[in-house]
PDB file of N, CA and C in Angstrom:
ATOM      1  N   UNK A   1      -8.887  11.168  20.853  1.00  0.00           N
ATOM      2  CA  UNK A   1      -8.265  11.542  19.588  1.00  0.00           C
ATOM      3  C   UNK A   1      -9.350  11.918  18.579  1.00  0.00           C
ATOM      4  N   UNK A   2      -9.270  13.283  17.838  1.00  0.00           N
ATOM      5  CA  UNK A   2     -10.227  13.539  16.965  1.00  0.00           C
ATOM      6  C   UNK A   2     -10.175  12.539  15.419  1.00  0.00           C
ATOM      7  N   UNK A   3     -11.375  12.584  14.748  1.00  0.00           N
ATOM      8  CA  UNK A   3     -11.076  11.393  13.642  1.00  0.00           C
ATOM      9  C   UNK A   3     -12.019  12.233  12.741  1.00  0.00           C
ATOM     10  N   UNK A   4     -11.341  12.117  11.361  1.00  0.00           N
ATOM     11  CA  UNK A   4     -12.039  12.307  10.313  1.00  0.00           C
ATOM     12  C   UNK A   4     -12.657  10.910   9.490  1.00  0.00           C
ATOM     13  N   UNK A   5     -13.500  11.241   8.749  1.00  0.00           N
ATOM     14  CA  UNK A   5     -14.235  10.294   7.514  1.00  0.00           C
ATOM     15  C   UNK A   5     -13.930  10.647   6.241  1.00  0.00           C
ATOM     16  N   UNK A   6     -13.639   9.739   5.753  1.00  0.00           N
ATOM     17  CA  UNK A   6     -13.204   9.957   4.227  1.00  0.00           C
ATOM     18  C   UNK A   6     -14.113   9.302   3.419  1.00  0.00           C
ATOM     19  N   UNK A   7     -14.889   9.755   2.577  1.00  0.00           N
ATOM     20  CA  UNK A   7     -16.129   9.113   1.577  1.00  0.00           C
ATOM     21  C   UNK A   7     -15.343   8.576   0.111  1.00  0.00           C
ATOM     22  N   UNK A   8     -14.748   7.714  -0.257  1.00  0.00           N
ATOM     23  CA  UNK A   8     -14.145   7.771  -1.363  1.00  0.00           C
ATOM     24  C   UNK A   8     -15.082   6.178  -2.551  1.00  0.00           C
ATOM     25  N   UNK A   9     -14.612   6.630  -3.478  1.00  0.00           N
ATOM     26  CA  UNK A   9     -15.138   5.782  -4.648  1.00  0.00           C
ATOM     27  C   UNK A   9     -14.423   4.991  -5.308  1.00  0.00           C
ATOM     28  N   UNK A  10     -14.352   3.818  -5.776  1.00  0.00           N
ATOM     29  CA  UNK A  10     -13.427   2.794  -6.225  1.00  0.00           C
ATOM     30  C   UNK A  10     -13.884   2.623  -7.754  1.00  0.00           C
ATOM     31  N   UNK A  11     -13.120   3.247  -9.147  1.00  0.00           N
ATOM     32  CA  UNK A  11     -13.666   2.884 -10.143  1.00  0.00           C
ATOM     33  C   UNK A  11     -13.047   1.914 -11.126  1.00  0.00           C
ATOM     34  N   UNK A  12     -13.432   0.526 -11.068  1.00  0.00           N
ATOM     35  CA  UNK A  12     -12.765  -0.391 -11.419  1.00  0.00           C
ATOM     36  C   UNK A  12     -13.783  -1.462 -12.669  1.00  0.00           C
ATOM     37  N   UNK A  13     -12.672  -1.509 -13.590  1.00  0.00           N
ATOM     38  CA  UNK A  13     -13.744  -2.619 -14.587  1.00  0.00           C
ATOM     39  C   UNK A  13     -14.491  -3.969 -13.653  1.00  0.00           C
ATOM     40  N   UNK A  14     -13.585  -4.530 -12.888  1.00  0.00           N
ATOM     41  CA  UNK A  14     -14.214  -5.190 -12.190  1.00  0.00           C
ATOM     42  C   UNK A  14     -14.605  -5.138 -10.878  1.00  0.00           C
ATOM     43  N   UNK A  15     -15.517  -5.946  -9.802  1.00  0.00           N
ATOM     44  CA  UNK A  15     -16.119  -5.174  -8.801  1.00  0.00           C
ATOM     45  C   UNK A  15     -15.023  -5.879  -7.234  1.00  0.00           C
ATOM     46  N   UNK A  16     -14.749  -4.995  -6.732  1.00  0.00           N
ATOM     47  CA  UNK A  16     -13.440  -5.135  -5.783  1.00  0.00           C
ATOM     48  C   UNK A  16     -14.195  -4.958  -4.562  1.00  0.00           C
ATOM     49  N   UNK A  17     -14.057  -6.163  -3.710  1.00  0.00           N
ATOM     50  CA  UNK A  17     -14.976  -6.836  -2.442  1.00  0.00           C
ATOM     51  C   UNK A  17     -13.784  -6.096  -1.130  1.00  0.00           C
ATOM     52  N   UNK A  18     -14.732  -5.662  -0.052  1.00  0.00           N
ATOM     53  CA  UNK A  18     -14.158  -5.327   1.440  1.00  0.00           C
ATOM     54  C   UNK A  18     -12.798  -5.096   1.813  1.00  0.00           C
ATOM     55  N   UNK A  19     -12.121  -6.598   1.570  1.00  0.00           N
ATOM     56  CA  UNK A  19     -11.108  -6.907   2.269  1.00  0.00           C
ATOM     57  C   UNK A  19     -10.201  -6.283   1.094  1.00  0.00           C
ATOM     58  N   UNK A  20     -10.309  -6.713  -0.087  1.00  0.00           N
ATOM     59  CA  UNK A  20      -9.125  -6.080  -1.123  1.00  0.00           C
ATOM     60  C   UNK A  20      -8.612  -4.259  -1.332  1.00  0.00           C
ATOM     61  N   UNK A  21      -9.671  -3.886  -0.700  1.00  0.00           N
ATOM     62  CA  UNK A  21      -9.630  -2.227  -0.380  1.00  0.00           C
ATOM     63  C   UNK A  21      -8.904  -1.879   0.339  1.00  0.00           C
ATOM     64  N   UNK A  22      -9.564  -2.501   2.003  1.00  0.00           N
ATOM     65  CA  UNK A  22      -8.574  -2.131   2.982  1.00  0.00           C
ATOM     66  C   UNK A  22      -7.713  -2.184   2.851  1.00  0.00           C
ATOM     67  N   UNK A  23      -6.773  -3.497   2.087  1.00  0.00           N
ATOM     68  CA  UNK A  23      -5.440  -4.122   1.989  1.00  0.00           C
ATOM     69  C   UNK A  23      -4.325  -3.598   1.339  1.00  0.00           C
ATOM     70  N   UNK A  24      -5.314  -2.766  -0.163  1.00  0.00           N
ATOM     71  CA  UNK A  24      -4.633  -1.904  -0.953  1.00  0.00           C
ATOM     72  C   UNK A  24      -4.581  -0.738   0.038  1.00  0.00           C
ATOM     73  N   UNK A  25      -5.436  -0.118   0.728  1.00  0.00           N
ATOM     74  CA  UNK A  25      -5.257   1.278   0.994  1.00  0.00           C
ATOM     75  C   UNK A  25      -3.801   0.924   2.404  1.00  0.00           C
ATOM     76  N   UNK A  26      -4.181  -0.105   3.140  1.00  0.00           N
ATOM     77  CA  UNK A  26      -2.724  -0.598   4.090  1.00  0.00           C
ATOM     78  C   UNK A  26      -1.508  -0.371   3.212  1.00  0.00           C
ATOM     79  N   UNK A  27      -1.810  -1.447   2.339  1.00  0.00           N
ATOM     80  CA  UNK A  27       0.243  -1.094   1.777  1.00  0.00           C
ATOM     81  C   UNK A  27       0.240  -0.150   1.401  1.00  0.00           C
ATOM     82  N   UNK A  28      -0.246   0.472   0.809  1.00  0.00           N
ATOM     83  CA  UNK A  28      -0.033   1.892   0.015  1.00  0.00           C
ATOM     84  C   UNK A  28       0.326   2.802   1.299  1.00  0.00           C
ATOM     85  N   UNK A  29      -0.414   2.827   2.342  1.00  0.00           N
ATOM     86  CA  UNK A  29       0.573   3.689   3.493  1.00  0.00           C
ATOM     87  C   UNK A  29       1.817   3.164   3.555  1.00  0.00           C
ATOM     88  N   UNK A  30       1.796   1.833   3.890  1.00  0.00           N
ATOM     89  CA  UNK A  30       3.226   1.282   4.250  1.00  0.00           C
ATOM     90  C   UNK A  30       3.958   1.707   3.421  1.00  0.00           C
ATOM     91  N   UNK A  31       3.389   1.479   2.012  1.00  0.00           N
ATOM     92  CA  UNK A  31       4.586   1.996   1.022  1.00  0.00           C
ATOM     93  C   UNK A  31       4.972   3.089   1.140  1.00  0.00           C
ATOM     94  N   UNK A  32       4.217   4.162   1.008  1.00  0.00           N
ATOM     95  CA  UNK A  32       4.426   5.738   1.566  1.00  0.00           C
ATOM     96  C   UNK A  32       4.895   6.240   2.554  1.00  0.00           C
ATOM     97  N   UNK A  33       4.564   5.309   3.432  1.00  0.00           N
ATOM     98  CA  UNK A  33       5.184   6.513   5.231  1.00  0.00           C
ATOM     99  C   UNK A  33       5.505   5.294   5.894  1.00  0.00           C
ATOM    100  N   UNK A  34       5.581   4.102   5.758  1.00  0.00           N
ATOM    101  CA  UNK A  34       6.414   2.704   6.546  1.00  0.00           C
ATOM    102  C   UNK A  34       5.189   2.735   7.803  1.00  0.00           C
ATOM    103  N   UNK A  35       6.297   2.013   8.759  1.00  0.00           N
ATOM    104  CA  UNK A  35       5.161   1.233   9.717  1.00  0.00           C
ATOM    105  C   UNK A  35       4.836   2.204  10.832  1.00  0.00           C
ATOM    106  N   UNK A  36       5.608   3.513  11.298  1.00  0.00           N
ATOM    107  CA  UNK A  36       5.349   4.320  11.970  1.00  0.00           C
ATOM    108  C   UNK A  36       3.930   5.030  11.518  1.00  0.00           C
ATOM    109  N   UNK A  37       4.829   5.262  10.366  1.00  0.00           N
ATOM    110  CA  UNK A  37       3.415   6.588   9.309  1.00  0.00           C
ATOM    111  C   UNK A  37       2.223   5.915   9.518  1.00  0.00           C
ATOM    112  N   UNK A  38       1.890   4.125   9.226  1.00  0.00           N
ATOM    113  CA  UNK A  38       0.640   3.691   9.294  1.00  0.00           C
ATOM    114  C   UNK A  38      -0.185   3.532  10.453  1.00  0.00           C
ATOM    115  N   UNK A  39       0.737   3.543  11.650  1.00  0.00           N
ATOM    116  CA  UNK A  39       0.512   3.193  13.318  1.00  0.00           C
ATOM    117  C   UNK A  39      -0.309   4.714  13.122  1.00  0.00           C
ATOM    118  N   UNK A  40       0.439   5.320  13.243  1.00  0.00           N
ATOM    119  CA  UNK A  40      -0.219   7.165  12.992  1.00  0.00           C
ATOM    120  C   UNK A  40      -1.552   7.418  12.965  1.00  0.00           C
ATOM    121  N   UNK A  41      -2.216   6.498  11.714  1.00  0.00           N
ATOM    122  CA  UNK A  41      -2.953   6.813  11.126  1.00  0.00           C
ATOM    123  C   UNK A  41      -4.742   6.413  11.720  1.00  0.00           C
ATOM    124  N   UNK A  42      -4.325   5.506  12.442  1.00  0.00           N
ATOM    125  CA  UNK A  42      -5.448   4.827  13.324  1.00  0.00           C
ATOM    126  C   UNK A  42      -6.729   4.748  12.261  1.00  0.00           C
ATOM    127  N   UNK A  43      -6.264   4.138  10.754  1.00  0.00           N
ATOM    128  CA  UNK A  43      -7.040   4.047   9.700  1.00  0.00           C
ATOM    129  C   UNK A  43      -8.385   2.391  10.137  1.00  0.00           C
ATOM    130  N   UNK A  44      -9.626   2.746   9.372  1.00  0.00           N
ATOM    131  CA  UNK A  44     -10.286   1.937   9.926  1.00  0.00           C
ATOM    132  C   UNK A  44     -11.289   2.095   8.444  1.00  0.00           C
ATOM    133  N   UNK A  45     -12.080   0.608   7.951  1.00  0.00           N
ATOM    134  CA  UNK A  45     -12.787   0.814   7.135  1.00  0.00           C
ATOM    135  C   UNK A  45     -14.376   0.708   7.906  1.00  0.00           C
ATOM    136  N   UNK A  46     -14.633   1.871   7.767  1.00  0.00           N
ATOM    137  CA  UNK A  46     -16.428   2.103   8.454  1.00  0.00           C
ATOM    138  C   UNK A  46     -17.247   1.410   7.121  1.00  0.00           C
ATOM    139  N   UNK A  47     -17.567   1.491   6.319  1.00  0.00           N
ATOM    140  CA  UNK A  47     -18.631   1.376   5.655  1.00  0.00           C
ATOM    141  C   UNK A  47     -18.134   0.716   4.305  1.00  0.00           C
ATOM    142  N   UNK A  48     -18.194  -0.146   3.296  1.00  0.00           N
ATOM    143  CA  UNK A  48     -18.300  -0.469   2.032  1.00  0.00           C
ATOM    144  C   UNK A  48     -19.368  -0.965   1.532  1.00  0.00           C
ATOM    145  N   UNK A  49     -19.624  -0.864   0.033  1.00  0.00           N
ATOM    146  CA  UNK A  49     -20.640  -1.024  -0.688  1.00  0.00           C
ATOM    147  C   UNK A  49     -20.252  -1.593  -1.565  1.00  0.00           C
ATOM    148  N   UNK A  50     -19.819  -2.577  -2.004  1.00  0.00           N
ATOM    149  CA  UNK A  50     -19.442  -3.407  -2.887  1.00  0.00           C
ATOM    150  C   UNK A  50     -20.313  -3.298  -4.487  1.00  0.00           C
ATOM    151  N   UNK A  51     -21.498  -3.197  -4.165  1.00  0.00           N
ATOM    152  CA  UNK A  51     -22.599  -3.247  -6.096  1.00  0.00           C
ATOM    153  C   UNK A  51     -22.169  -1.916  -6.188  1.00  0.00           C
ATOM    154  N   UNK A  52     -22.099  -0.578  -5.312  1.00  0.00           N
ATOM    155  CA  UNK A  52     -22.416   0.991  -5.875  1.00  0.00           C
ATOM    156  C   UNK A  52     -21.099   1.306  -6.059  1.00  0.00           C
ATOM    157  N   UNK A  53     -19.672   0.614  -5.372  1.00  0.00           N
ATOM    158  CA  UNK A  53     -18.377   0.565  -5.386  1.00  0.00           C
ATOM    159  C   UNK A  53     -18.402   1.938  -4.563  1.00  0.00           C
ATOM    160  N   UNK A  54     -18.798   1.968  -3.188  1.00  0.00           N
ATOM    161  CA  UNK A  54     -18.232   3.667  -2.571  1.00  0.00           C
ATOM    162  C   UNK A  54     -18.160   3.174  -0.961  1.00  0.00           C
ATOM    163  N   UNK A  55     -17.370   3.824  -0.475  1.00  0.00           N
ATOM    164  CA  UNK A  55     -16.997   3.107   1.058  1.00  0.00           C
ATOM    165  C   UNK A  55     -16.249   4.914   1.874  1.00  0.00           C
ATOM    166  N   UNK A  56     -16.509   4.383   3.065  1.00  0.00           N
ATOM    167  CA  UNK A  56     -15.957   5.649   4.341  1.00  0.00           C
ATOM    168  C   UNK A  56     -14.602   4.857   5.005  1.00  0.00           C
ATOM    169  N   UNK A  57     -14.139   5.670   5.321  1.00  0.00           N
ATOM    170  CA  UNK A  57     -12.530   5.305   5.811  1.00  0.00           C
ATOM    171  C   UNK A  57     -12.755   6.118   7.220  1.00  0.00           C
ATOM    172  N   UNK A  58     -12.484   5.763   8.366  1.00  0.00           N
ATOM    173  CA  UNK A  58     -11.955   7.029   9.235  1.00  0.00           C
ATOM    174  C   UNK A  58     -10.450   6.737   9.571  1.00  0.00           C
ATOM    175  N   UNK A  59     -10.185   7.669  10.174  1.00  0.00           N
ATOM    176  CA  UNK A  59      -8.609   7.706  10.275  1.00  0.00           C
ATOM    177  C   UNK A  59      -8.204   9.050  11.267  1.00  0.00           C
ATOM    178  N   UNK A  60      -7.413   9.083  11.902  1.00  0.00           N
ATOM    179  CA  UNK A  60      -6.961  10.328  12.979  1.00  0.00           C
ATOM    180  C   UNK A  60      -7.327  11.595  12.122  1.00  0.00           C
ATOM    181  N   UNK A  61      -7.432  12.676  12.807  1.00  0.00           N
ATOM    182  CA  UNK A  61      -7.165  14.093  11.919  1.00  0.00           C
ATOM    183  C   UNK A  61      -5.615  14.500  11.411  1.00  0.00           C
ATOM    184  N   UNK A  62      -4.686  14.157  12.340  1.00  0.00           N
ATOM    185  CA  UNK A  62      -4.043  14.496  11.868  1.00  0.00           C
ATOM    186  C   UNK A  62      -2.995  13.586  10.367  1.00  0.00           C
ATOM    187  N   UNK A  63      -3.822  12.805  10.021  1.00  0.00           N
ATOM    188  CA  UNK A  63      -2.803  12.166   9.438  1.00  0.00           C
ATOM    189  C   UNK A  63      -3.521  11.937   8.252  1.00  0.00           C
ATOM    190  N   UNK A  64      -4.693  12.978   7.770  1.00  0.00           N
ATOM    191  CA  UNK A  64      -5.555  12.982   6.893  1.00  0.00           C
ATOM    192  C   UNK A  64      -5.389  12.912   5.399  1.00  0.00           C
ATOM    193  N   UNK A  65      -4.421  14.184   5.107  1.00  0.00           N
ATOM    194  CA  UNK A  65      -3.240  13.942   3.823  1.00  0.00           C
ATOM    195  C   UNK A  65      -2.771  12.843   3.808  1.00  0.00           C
ATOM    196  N   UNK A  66      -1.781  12.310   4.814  1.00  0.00           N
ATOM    197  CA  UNK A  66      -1.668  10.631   4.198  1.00  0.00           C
ATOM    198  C   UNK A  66      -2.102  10.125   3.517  1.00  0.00           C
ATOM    199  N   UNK A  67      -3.628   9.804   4.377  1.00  0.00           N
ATOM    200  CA  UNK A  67      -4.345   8.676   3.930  1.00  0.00           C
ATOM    201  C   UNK A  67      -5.094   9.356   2.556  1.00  0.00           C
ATOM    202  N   UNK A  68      -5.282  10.680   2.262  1.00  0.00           N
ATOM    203  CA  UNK A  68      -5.606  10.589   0.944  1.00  0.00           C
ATOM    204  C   UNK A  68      -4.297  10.251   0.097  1.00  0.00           C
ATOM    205  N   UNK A  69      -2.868  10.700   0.048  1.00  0.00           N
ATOM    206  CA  UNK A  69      -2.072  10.737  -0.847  1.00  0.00           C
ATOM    207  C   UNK A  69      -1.820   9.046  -0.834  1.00  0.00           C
ATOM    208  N   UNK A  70      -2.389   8.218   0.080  1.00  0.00           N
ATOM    209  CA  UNK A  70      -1.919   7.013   0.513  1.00  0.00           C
ATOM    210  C   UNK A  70      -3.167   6.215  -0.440  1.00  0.00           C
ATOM    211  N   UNK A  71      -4.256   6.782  -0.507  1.00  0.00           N
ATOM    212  CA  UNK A  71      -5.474   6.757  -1.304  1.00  0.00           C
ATOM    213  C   UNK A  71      -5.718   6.592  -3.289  1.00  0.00           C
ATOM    214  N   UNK A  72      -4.942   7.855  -2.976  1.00  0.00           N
ATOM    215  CA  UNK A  72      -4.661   8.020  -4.316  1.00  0.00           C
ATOM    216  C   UNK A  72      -3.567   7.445  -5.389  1.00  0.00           C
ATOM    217  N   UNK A  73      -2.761   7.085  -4.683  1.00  0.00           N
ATOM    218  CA  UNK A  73      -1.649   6.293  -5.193  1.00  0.00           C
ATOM    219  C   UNK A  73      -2.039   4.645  -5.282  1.00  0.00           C
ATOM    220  N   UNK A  74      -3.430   4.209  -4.992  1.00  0.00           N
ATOM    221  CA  UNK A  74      -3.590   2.848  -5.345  1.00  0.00           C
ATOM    222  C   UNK A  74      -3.995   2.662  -7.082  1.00  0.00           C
ATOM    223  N   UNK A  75      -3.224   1.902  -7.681  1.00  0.00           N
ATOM    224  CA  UNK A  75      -3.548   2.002  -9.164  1.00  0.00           C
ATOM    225  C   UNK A  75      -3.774   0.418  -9.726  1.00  0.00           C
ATOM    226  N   UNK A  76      -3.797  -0.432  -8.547  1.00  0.00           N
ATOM    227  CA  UNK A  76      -4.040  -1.762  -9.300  1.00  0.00           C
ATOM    228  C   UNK A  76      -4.950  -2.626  -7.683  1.00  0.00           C
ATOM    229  N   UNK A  77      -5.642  -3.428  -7.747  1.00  0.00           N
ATOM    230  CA  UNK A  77      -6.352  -4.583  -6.943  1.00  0.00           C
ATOM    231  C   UNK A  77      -6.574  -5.682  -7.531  1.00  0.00           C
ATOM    232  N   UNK A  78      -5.564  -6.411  -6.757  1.00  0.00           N
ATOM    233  CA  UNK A  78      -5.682  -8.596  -7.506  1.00  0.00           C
ATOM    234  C   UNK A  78      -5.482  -8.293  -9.077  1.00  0.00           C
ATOM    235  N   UNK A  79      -4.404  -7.837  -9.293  1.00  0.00           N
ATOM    236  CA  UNK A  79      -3.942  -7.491 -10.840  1.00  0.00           C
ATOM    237  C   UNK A  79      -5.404  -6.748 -11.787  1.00  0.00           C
ATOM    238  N   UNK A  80      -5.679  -5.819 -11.621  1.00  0.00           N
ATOM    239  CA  UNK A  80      -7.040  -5.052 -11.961  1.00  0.00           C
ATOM    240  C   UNK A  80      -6.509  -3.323 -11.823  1.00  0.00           C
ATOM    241  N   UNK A  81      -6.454  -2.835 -13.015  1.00  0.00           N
ATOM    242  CA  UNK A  81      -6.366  -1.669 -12.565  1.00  0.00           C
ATOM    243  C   UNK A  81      -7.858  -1.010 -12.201  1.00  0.00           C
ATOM    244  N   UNK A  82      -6.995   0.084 -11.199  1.00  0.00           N
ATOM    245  CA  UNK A  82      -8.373   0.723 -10.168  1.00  0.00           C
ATOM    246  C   UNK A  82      -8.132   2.261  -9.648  1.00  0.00           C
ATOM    247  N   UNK A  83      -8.902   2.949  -9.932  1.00  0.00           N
ATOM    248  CA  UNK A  83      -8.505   4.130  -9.409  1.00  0.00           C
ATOM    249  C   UNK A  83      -9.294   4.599  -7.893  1.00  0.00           C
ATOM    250  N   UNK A  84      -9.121   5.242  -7.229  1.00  0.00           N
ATOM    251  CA  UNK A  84     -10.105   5.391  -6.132  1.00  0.00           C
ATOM    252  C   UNK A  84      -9.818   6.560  -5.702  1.00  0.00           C
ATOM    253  N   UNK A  85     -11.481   7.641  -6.038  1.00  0.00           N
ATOM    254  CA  UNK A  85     -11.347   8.867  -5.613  1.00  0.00           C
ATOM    255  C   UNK A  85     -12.229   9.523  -4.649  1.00  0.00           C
ATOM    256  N   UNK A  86     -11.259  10.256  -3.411  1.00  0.00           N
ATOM    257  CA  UNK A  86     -11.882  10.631  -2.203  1.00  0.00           C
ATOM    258  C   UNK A  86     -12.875  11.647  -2.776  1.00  0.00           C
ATOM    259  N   UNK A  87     -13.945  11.124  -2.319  1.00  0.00           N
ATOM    260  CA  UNK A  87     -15.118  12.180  -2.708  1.00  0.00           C
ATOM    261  C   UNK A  87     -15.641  13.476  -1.752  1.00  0.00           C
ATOM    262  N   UNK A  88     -15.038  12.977  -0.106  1.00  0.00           N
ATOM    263  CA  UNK A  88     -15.373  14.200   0.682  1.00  0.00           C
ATOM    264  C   UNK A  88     -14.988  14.027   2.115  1.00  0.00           C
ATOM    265  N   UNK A  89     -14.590  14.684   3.286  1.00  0.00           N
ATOM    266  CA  UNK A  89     -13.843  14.355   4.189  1.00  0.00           C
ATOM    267  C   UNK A  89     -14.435  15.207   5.172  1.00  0.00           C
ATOM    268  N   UNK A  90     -14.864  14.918   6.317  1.00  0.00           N
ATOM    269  CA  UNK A  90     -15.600  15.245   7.295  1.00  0.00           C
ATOM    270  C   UNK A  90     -15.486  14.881   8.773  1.00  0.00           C
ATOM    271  N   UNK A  91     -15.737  15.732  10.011  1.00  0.00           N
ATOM    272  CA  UNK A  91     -15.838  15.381  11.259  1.00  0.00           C
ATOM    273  C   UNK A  91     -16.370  14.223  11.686  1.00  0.00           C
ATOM    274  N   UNK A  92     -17.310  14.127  11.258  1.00  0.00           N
ATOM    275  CA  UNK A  92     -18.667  12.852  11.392  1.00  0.00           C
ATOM    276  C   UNK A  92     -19.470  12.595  10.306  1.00  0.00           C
ATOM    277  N   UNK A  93     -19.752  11.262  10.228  1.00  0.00           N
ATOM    278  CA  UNK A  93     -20.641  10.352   9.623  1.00  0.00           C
ATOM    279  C   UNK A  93     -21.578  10.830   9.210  1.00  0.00           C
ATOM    280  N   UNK A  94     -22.892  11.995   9.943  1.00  0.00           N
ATOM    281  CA  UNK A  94     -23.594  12.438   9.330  1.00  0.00           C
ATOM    282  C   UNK A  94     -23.533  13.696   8.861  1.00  0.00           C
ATOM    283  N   UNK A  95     -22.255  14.460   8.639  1.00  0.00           N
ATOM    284  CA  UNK A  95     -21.942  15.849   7.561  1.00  0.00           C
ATOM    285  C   UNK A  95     -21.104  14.899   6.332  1.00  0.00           C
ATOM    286  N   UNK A  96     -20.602  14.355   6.530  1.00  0.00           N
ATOM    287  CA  UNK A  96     -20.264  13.124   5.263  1.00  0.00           C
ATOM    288  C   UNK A  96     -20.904  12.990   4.614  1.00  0.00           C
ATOM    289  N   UNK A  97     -22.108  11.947   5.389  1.00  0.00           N
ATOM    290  CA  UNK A  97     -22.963  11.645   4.083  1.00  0.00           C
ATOM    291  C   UNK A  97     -23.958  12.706   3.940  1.00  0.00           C
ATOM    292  N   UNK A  98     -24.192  13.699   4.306  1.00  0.00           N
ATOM    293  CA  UNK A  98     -25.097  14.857   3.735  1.00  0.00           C
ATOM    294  C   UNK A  98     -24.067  15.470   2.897  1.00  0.00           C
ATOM    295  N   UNK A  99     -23.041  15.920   2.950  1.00  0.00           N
ATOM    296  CA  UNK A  99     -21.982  16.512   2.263  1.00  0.00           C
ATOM    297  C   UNK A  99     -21.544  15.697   0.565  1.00  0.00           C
ATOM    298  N   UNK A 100     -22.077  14.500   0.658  1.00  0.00           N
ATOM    299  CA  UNK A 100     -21.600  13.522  -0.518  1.00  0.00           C
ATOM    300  C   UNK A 100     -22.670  12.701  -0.943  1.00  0.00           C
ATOM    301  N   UNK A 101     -23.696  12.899  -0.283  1.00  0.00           N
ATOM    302  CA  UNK A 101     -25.256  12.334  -0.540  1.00  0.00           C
ATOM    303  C   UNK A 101     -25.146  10.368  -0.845  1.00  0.00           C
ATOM    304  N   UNK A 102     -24.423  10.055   0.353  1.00  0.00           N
ATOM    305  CA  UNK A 102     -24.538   8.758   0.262  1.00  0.00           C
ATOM    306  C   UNK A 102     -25.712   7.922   0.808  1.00  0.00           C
TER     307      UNK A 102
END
């Protein structure tokens, strides 16, 4: 199965650790496309950075829109509002981060 990378940024007054990311970016599919849409998605967190707040997602190709519209629709973490914006989306890990200079 082909897989894209998603480079995205978390900009939050306060600093939002590993697990609270993944968790938001999970329901937010669920909320959006239920439990099929999320099976779909074969979403996975590759990389976070917790001090610089920027992390890689991969996830199937085809279910790429999802996971950004699934992305973009997160607006709160552990009662904190938070916005989080995909910064760049790529075949592999290293046109990613040359593409987004991580």
């Amino acid at each position: 199965m082909r897989k894209r990378y998603l480079a995205f940024r978390v900009v939050s007054a306060q600093s939002v650790n590993k697990r609270d990311v993944t968790d938001a970016v999970w329901n937010a599919i669920l909320k959006l496309f239920g439990e099929y849409g999320a099976s779909q998605t074969n979403l996975a967190l590759i990389e976070y950075d917790q001090e610089k707040s920027w992390g890689i997602i991969r996830c199937s190709r085809r279910t790429v829109e999802m996971v950004r519209a699934s992305i973009a629709s997160v607006t709160e973490i552990n009662e904190t509002t938070v916005a989080i914006h995909v910064l760049g989306v790529s075949g592999t890990l290293k046109a990613l981060r040359r593409k987004v200079s991580l």
